[in-house]
Structures are given as structure tokens and as C-alpha cells.
C-alpha atoms as a PDB file:
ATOM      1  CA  UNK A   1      -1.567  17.832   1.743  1.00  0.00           C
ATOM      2  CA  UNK A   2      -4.159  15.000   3.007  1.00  0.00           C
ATOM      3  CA  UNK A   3      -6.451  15.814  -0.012  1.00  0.00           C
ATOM      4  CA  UNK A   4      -3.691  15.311  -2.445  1.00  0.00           C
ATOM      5  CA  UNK A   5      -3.091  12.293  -0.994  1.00  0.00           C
ATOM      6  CA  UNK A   6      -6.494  10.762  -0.275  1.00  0.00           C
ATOM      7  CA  UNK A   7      -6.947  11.878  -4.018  1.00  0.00           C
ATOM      8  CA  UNK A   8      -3.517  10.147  -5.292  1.00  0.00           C
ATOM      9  CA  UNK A   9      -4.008   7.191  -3.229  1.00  0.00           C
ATOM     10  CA  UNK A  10      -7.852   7.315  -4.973  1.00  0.00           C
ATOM     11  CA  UNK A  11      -6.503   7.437  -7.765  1.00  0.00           C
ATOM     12  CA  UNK A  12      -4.344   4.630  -7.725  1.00  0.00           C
ATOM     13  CA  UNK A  13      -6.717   1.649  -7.362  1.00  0.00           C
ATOM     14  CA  UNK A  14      -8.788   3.430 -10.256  1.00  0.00           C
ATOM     15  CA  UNK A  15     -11.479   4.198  -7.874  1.00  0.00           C
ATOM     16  CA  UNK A  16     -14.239   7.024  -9.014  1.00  0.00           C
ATOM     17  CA  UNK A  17     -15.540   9.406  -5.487  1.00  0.00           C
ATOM     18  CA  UNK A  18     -18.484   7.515  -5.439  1.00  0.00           C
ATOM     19  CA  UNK A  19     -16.583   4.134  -4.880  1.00  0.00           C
ATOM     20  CA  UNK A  20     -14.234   5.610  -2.080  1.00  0.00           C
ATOM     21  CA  UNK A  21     -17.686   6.876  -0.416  1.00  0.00           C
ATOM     22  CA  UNK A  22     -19.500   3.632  -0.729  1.00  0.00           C
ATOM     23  CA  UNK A  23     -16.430   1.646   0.333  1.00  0.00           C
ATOM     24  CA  UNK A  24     -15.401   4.268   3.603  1.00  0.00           C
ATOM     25  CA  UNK A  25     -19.626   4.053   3.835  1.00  0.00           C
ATOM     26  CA  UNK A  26     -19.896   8.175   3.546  1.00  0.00           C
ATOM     27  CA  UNK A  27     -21.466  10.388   0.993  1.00  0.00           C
ATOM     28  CA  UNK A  28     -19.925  11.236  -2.518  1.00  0.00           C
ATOM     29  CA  UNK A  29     -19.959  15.032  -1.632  1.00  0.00           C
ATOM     30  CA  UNK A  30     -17.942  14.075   1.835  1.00  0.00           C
ATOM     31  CA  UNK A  31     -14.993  12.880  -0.178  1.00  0.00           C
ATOM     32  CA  UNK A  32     -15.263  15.774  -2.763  1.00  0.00           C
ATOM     33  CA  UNK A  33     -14.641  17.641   0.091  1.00  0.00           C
ATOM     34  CA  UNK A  34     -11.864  16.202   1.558  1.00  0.00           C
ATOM     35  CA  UNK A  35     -10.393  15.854  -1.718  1.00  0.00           C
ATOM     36  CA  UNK A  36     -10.856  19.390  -3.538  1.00  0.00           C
ATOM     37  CA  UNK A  37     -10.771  21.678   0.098  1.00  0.00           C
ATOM     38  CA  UNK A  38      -7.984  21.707   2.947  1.00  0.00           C
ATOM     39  CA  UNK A  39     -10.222  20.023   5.189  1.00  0.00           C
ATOM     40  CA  UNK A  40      -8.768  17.219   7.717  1.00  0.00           C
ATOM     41  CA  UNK A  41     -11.720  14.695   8.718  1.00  0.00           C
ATOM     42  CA  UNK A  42     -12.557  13.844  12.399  1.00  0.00           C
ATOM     43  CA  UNK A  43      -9.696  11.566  13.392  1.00  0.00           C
ATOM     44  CA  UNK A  44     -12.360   8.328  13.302  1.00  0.00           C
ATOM     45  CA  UNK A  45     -12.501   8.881   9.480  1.00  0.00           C
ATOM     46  CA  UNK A  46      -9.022   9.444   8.852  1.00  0.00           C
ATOM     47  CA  UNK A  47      -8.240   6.296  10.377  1.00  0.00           C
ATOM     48  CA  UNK A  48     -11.000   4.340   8.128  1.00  0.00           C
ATOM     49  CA  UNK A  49      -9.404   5.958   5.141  1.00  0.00           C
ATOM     50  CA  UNK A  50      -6.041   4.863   6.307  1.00  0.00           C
ATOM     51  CA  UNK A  51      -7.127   0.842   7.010  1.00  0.00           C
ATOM     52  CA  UNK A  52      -8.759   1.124   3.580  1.00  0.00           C
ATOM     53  CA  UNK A  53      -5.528   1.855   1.473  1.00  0.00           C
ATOM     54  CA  UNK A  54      -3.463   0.473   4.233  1.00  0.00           C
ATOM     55  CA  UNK A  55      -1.012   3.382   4.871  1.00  0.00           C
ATOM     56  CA  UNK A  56      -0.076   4.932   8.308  1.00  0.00           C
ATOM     57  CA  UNK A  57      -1.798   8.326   9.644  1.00  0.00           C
ATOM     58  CA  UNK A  58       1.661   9.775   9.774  1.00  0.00           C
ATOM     59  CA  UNK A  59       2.068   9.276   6.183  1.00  0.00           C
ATOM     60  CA  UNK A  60      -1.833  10.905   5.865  1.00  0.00           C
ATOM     61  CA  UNK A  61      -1.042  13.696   7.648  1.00  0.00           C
ATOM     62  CA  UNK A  62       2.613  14.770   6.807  1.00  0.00           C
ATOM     63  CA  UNK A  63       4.716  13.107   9.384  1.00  0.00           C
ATOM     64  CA  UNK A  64       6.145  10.077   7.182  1.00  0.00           C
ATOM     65  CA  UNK A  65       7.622  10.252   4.167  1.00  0.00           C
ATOM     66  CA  UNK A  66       7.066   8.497   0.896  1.00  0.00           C
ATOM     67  CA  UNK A  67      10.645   6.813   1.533  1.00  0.00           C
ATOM     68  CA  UNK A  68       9.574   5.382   4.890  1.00  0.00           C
ATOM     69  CA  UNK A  69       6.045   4.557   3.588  1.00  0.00           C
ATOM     70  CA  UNK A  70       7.535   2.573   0.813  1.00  0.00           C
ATOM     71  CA  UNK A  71      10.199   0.954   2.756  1.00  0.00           C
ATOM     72  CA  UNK A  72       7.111  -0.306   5.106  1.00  0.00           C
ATOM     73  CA  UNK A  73       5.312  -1.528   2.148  1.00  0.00           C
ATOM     74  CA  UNK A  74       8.181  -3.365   0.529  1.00  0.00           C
ATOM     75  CA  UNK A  75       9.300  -4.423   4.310  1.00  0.00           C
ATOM     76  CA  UNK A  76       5.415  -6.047   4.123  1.00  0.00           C
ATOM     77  CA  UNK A  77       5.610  -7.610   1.050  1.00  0.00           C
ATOM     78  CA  UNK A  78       9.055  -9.413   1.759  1.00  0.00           C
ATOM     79  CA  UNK A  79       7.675 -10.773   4.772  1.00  0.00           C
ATOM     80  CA  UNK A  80       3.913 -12.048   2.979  1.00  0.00           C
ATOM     81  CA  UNK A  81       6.997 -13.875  -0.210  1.00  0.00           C
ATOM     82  CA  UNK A  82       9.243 -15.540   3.658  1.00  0.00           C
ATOM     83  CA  UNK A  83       6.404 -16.398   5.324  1.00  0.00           C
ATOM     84  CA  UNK A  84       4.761 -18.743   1.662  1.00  0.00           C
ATOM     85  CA  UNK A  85       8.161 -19.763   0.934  1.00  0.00           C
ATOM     86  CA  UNK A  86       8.626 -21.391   4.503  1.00  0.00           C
ATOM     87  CA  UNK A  87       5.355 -22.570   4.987  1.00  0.00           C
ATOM     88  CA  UNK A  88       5.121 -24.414   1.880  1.00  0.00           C
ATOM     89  CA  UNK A  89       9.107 -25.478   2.174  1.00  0.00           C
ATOM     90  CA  UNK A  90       9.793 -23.773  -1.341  1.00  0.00           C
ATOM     91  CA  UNK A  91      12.964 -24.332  -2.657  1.00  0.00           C
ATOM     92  CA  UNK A  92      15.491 -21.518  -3.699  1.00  0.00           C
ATOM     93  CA  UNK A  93      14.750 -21.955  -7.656  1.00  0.00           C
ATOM     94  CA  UNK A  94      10.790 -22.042  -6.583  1.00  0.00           C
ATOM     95  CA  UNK A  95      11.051 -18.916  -4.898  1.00  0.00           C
ATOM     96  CA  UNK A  96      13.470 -17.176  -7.384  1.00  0.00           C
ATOM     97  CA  UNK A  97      10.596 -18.113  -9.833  1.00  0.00           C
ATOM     98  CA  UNK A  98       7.184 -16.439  -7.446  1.00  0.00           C
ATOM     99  CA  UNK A  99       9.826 -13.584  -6.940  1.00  0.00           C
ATOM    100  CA  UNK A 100      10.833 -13.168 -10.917  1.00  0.00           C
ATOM    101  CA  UNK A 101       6.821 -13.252 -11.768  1.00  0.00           C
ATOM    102  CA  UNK A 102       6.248 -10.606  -8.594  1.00  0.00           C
ATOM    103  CA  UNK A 103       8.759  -8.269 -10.146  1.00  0.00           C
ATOM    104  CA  UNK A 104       7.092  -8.495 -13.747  1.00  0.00           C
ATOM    105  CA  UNK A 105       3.314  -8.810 -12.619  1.00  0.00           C
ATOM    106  CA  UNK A 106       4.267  -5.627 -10.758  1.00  0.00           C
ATOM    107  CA  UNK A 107       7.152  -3.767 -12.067  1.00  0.00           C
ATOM    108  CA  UNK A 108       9.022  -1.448  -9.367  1.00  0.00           C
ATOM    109  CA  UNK A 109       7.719  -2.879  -6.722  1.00  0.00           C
ATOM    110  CA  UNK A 110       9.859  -5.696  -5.949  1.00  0.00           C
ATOM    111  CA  UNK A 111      12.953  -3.693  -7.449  1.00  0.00           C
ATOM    112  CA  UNK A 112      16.127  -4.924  -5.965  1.00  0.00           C
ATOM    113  CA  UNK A 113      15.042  -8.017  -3.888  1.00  0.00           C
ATOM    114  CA  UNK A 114      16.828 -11.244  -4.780  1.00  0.00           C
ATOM    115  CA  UNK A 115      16.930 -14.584  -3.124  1.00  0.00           C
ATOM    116  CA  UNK A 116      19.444 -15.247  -1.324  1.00  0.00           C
ATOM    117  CA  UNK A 117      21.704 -18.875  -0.770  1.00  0.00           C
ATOM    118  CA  UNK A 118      19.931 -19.074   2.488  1.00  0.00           C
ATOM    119  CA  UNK A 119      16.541 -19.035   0.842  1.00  0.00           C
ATOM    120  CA  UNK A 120      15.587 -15.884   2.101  1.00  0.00           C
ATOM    121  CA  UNK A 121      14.869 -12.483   0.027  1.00  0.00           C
ATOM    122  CA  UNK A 122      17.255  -9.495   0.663  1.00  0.00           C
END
């Protein structure tokens, strides 16, 4: 289970084994193995790993689902879009706008947010 998803998660930000290792600061061969063998690293390295892609241990290790890991994400992203709109006192039609080029820069990721009357995502 973790080296499917230390693989996936790899995967995903088109990384080769040697970039993982020289961004986590371990040998090529250490990730092969944590990739290709059922092998759980010390607890210091799985939470490295975890910083790196941001994602929880629970979700590492079994314990959260992809729903809830998702939902986080999303939950994350929602607050980063509040948090510029309010700060620089965007308007409704300004946010509608950073929201509408979120959704097609990265499709199914912002999938069923829309701004709201009070200026807020939902």
C-alpha cells in the first residue's frame, strides 16, 4: 500500500527515482525499495516523504482515504483563493474570473466551487 502510493504520488509531479532521492536527500536504490518491496521506512522518512508531496501519514499509511485526502486538499485550496480575494479586496466578478481560470488551468480540481453573493467560494 505505501509503495503504491509513494510511487503514484511520484508519479504525479513527473518525477524519475533519482529526483524523489535527491529531493527527500536519500539514495536512488532507497526509493526503489520503498517503491517496488512492502517495506515501510523509519517513521523520520515517512514523514519527509509526506511534507514533500504534502499529504497526511494517515493517508501514507492506510488510515485516510482518498475522499478525506481530497476534501483536505480542496478544503486548502479554497482557503489559499479567500484568503487573495480578501487581502487584495477582489470583487465578486474578479474572483469568479481567478476561480474560472483555476478550474481550466487545472481541470477537476476546483470542480463544483462557485462564488458566492457574499464573495466567498462554496
Amino acid at each position: 500500500m505505501f509503495n503504491e502510493k509513494l510511487k503514484n504520488l511520484r508519479r504525479n509531479k513527473n518525477m524519475t527515482q533519482q529526483d524523489l532521492a535527491e529531493a527527500l536527500g536519500i539514495d536512488r536504490t532507497t526509493v526503489t525499495k520503498y517503491e517496488s518491496k512492502n517495506v515501510t521506512p523509519p517513521i523520520a522518512s515517512v514523514r519527509k516523504i509526506c511534507e514533500f508531496f504534502g499529504v497526511s501519514m494517515d493517508f501514507m499509511l492506510g488510515t485516510e482515504s482518498t475522499d478525506e485526502l481530497a476534501k483536505r486538499i480542496l478544503d486548502k485550496r479554497v482557503l489559499i483563493l479567500q484568503r487573495a480575494a480578501s487581502e487584495n479586496n477582489l470583487t465578486q466578478n474578479e474572483l469568479q474570473d481567478i476561480l474560472n481560470y483555476a478550474m481550466y488551468r487545472f481541470p477537476g480540481k476546483f470542480k463544483g466551487l462557485e462564488v458566492n453573493e457574499n464573495n466567498t467560494l462554496q
